[in-house]
PDB file of N, CA and C in Angstrom:
ATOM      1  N   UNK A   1     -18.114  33.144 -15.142  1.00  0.00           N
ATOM      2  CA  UNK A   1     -17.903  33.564 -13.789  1.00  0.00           C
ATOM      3  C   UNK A   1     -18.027  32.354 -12.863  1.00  0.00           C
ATOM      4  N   UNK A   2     -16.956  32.305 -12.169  1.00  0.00           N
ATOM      5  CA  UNK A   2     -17.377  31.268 -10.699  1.00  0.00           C
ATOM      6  C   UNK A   2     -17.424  31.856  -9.659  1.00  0.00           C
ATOM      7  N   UNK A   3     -18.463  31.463  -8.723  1.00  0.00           N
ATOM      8  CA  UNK A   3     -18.835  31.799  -7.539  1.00  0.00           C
ATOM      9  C   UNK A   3     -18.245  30.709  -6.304  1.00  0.00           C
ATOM     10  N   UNK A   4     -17.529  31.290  -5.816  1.00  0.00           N
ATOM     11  CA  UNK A   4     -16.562  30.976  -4.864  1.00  0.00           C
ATOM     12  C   UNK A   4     -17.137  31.551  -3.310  1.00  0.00           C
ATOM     13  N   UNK A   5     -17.411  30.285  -2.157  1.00  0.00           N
ATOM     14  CA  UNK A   5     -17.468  30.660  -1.224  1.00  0.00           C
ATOM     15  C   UNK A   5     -16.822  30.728  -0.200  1.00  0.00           C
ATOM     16  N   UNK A   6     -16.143  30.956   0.465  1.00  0.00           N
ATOM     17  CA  UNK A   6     -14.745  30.804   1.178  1.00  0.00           C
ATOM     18  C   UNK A   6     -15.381  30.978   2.661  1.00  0.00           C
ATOM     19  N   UNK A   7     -15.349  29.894   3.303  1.00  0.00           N
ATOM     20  CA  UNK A   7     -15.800  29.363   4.776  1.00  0.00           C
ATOM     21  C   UNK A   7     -14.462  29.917   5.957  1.00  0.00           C
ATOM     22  N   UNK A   8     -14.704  30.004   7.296  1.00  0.00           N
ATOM     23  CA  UNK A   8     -14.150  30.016   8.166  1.00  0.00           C
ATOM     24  C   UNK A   8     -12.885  30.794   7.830  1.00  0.00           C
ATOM     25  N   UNK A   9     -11.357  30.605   7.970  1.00  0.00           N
ATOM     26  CA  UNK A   9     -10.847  32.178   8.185  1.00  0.00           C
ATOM     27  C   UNK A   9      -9.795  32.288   6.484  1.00  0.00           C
ATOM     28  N   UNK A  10     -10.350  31.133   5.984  1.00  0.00           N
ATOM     29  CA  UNK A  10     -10.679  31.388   4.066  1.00  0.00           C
ATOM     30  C   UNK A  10     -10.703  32.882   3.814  1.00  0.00           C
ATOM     31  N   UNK A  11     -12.100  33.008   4.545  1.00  0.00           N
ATOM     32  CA  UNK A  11     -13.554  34.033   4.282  1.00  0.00           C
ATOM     33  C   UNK A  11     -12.517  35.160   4.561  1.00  0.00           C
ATOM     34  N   UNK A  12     -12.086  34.810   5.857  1.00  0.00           N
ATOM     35  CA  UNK A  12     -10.945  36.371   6.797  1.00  0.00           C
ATOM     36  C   UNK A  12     -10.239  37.063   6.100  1.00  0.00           C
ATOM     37  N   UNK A  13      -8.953  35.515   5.450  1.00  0.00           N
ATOM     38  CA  UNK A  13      -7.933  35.894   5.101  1.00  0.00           C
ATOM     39  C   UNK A  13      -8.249  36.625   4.034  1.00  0.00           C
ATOM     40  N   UNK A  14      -9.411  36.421   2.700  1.00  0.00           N
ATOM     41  CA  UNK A  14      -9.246  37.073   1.903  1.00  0.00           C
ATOM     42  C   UNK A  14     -10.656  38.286   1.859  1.00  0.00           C
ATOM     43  N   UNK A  15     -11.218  38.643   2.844  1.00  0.00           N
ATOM     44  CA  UNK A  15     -11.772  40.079   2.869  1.00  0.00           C
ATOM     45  C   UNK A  15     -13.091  39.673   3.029  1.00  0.00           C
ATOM     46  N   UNK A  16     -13.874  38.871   2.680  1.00  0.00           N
ATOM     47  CA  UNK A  16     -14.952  38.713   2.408  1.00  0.00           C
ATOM     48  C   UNK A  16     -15.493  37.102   2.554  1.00  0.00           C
ATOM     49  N   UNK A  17     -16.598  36.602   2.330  1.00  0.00           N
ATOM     50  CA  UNK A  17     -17.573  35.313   2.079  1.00  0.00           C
ATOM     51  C   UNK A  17     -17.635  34.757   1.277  1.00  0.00           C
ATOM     52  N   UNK A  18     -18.067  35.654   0.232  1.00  0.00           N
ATOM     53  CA  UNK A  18     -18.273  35.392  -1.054  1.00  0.00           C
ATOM     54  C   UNK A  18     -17.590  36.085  -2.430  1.00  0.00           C
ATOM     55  N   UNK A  19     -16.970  35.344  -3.338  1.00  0.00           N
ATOM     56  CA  UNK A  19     -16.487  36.416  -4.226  1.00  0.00           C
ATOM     57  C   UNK A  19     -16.540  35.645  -5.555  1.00  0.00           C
ATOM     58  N   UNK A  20     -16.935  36.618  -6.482  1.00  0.00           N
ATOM     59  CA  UNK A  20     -17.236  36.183  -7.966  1.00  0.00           C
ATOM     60  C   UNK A  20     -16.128  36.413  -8.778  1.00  0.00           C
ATOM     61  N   UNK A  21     -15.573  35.273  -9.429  1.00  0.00           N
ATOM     62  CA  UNK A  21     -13.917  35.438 -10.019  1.00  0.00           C
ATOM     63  C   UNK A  21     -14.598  35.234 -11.905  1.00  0.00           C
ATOM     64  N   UNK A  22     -14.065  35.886 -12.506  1.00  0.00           N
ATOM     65  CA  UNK A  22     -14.375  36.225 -14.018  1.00  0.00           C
ATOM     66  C   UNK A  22     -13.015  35.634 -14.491  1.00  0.00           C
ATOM     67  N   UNK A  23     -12.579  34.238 -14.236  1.00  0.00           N
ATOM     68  CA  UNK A  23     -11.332  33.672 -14.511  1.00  0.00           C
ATOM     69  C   UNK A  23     -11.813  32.436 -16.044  1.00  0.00           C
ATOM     70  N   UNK A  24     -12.995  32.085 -16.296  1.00  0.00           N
ATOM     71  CA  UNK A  24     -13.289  30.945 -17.300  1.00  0.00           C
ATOM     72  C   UNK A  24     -13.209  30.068 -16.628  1.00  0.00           C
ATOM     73  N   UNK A  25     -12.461  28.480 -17.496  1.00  0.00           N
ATOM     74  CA  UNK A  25     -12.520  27.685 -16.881  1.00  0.00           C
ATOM     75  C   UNK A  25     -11.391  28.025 -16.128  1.00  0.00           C
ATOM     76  N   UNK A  26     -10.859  27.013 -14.851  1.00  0.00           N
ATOM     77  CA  UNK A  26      -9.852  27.146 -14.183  1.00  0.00           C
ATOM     78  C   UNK A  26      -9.090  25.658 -13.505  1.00  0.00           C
ATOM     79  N   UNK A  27      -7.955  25.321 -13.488  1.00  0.00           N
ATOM     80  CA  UNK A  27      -7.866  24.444 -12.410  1.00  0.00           C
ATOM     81  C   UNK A  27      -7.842  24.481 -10.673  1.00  0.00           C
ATOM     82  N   UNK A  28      -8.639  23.446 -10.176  1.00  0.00           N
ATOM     83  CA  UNK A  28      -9.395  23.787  -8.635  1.00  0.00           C
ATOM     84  C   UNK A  28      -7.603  24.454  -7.785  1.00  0.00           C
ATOM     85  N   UNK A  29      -6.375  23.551  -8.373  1.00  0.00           N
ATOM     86  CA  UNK A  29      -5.412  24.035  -7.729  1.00  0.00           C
ATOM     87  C   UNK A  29      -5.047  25.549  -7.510  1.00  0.00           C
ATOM     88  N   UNK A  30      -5.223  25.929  -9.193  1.00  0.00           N
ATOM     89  CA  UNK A  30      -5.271  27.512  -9.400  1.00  0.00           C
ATOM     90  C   UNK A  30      -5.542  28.566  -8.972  1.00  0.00           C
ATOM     91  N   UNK A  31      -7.111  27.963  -9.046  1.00  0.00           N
ATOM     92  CA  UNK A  31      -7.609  28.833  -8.076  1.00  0.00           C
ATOM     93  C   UNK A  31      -7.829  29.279  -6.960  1.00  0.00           C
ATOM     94  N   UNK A  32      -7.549  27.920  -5.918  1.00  0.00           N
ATOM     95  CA  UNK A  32      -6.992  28.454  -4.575  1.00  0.00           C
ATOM     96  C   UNK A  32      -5.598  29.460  -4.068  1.00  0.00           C
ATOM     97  N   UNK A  33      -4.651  29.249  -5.526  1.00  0.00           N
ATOM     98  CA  UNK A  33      -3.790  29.925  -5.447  1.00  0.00           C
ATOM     99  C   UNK A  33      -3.764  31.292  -5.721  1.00  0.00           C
ATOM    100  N   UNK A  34      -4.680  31.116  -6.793  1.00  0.00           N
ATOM    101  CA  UNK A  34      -5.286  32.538  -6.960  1.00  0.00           C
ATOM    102  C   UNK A  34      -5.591  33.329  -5.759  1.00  0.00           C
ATOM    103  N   UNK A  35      -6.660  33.024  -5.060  1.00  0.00           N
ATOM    104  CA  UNK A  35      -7.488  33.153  -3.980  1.00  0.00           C
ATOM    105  C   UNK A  35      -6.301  33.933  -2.789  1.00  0.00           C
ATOM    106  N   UNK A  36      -5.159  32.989  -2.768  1.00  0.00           N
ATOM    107  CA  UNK A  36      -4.126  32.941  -1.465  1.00  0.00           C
ATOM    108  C   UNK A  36      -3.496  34.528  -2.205  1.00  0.00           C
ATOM    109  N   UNK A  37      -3.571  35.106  -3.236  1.00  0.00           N
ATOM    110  CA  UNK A  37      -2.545  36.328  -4.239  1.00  0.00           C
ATOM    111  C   UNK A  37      -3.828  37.047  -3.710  1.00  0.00           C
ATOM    112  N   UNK A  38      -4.484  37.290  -3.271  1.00  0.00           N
ATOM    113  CA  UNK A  38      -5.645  38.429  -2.552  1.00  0.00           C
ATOM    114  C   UNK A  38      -5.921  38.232  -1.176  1.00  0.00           C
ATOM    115  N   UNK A  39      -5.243  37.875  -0.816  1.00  0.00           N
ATOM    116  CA  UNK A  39      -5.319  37.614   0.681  1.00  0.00           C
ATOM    117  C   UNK A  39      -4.678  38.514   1.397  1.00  0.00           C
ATOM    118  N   UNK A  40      -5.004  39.412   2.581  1.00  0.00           N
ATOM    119  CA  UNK A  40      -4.383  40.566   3.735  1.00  0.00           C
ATOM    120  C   UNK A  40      -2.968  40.197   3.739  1.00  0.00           C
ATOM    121  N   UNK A  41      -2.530  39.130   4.191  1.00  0.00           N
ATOM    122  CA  UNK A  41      -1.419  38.132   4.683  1.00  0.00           C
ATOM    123  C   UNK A  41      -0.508  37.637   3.672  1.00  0.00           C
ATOM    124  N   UNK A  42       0.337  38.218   3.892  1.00  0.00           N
ATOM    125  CA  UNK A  42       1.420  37.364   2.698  1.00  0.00           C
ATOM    126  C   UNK A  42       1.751  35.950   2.959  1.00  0.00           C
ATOM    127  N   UNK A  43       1.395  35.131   3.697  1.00  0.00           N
ATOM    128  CA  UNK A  43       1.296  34.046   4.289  1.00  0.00           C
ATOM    129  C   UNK A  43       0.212  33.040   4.763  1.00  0.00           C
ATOM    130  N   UNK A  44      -1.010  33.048   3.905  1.00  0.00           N
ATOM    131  CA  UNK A  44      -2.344  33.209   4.546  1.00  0.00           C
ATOM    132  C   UNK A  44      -2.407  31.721   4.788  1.00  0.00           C
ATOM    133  N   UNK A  45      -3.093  31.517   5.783  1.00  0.00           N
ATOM    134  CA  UNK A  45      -2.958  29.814   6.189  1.00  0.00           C
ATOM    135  C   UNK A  45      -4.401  28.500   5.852  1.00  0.00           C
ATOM    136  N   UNK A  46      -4.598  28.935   4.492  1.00  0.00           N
ATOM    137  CA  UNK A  46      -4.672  28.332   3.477  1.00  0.00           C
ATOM    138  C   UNK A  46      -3.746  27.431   2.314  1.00  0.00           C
ATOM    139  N   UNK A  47      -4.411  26.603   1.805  1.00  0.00           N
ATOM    140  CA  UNK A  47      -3.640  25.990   0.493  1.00  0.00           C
ATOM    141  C   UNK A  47      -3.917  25.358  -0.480  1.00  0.00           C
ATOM    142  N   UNK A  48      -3.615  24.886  -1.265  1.00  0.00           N
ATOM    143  CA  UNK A  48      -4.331  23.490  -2.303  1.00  0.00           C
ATOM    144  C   UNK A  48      -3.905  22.681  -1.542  1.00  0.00           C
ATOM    145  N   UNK A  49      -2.726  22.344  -0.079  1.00  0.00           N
ATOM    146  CA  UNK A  49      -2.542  20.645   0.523  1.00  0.00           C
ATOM    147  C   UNK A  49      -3.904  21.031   1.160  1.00  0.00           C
ATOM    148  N   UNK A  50      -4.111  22.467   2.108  1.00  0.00           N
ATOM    149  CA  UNK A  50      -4.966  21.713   3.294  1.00  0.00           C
ATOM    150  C   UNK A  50      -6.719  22.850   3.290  1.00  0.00           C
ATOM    151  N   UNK A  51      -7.232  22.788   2.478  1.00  0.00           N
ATOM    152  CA  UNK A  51      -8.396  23.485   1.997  1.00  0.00           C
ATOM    153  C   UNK A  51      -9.433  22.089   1.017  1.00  0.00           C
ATOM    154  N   UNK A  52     -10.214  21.971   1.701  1.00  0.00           N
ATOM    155  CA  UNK A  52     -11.513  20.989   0.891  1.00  0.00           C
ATOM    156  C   UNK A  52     -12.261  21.852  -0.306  1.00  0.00           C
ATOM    157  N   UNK A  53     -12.202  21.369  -1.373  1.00  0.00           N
ATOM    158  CA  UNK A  53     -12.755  22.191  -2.034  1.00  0.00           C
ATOM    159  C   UNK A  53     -14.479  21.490  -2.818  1.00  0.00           C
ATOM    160  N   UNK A  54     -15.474  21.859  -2.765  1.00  0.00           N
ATOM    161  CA  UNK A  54     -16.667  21.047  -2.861  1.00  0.00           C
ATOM    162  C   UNK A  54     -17.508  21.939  -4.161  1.00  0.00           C
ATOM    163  N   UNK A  55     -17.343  20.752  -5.088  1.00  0.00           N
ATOM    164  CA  UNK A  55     -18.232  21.878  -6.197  1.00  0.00           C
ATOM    165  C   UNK A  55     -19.523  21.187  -6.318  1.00  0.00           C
ATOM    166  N   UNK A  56     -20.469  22.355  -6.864  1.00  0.00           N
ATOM    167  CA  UNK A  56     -22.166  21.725  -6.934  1.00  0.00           C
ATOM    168  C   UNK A  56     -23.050  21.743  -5.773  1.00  0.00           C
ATOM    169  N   UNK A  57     -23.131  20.255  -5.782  1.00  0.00           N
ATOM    170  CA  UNK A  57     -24.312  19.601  -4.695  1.00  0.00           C
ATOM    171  C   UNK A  57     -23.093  18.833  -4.079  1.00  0.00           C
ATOM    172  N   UNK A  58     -21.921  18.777  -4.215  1.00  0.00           N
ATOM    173  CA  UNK A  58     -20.983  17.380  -2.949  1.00  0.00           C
ATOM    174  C   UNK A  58     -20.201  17.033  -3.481  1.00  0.00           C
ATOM    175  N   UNK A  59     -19.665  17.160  -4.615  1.00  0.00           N
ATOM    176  CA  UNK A  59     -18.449  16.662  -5.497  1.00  0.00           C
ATOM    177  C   UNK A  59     -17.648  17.800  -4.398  1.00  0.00           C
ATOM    178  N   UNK A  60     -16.221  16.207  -3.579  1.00  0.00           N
ATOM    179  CA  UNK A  60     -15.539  17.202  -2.785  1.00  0.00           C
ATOM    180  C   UNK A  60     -14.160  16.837  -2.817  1.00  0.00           C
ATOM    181  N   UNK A  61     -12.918  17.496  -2.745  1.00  0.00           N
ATOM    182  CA  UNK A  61     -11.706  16.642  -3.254  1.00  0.00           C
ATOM    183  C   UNK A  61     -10.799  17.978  -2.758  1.00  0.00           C
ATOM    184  N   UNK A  62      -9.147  17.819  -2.351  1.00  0.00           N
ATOM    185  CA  UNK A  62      -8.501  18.563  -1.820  1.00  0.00           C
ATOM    186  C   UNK A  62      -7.806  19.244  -3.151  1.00  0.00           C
ATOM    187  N   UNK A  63      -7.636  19.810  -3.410  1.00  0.00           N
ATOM    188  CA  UNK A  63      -7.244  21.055  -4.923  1.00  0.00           C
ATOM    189  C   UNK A  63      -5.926  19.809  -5.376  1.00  0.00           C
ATOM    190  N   UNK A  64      -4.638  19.972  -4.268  1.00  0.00           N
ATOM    191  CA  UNK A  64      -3.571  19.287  -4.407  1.00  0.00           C
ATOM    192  C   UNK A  64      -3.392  17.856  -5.036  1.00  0.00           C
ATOM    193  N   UNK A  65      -4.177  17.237  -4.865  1.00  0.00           N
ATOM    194  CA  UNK A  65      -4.426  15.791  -5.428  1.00  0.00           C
ATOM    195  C   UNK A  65      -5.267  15.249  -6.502  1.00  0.00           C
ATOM    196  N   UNK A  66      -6.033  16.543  -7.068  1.00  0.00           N
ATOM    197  CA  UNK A  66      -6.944  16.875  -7.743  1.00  0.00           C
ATOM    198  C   UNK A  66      -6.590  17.293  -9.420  1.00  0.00           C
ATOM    199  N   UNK A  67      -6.658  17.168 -10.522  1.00  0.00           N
ATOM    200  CA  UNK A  67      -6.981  17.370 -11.742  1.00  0.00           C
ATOM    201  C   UNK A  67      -8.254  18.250 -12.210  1.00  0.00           C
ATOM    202  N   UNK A  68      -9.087  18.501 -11.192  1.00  0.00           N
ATOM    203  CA  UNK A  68     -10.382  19.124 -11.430  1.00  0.00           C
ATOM    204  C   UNK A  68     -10.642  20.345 -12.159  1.00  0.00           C
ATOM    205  N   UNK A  69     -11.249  20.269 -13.026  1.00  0.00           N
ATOM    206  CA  UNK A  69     -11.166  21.883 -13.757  1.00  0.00           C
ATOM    207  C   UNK A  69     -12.516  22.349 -13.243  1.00  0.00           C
ATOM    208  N   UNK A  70     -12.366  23.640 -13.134  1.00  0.00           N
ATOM    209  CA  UNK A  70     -13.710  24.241 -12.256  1.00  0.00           C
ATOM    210  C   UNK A  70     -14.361  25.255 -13.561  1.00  0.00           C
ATOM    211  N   UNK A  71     -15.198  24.964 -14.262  1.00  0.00           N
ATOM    212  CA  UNK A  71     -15.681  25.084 -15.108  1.00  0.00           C
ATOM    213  C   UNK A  71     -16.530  26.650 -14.782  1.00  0.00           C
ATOM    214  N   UNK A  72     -16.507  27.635 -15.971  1.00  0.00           N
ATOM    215  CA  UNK A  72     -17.628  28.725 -15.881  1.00  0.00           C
ATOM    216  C   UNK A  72     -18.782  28.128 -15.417  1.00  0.00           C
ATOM    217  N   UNK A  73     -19.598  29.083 -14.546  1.00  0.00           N
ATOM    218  CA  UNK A  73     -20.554  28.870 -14.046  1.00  0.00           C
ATOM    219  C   UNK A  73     -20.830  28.453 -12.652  1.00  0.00           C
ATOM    220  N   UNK A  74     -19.608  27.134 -12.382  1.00  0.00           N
ATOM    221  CA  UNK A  74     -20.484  26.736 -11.551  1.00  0.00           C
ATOM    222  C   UNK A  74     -20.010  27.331  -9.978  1.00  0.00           C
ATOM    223  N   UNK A  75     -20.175  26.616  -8.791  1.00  0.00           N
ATOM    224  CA  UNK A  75     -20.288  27.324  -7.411  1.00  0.00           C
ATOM    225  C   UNK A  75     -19.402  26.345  -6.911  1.00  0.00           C
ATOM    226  N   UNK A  76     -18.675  26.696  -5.753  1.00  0.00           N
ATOM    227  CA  UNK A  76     -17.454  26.498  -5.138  1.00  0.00           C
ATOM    228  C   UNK A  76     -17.480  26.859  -4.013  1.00  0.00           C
ATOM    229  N   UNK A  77     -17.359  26.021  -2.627  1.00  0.00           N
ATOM    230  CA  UNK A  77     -17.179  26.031  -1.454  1.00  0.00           C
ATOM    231  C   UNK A  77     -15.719  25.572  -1.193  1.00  0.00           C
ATOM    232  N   UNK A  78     -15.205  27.067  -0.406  1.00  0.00           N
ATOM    233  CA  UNK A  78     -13.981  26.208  -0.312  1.00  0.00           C
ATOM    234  C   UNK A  78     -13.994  26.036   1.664  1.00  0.00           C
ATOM    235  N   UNK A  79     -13.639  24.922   2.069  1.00  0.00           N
ATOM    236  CA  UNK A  79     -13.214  24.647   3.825  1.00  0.00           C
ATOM    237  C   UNK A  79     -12.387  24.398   4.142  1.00  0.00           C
ATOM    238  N   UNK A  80     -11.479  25.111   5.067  1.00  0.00           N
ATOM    239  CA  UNK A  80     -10.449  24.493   5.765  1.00  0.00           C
ATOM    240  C   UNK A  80     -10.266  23.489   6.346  1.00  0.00           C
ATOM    241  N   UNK A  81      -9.434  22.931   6.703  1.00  0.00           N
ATOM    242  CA  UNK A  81      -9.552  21.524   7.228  1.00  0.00           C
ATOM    243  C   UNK A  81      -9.594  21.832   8.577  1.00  0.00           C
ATOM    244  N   UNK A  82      -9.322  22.613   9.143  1.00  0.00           N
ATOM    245  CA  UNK A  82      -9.520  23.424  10.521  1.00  0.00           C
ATOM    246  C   UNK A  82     -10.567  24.258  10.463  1.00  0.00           C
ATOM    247  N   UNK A  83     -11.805  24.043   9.720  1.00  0.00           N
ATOM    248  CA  UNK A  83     -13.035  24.794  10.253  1.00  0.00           C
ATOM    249  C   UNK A  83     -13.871  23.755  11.158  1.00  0.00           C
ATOM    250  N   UNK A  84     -14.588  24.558  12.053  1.00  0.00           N
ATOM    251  CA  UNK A  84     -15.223  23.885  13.350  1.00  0.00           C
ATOM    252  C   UNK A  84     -16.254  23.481  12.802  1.00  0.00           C
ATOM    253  N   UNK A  85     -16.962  23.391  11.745  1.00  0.00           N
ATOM    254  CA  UNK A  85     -17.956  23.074  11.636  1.00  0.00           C
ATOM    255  C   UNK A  85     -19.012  23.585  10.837  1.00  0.00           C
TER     256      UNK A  85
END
């Protein structure tokens, strides 16, 4: 299971804060795409270009440019690049 936290209107677009995905391992691209296939909005203004994705304690890298496999277990902050803060 990964625990996925989805910040600022992340959180909106797809219903909730927090959500626990039973996917294994995954790639970080994937799974934002994943993420965007449950979203209210057929258009949700999210992405792998423009979403920070931060696993752990600070390991932080944009999905799109990324190779990262997001391994069972661990925790996932995802931020828009347009969150205030």
């Amino acid at each position: 299971m990964i625990r996925v936290t989805c910040l600022g209107h992340i959180g909106t677009e797809v219903g909730r804060s927090e959500i626990q995905l039973n996917v294994g391992d995954v790639g970080a691209a994937e799974l934002v795409d994943s993420l965007r296939s449950k979203a209210s909005n057929p258009n949700p203004g999210f992405s792998r270009f423009n979403t920070l994705v931060m696993v752990g304690e600070g390991e932080a890298f944009v999905p799109a440019t990324s190779t990262r496999t997001i391994k069972d277990g661990e925790r996932v902050i995802l931020i828009p690049f347009s969150h205030g803060g």
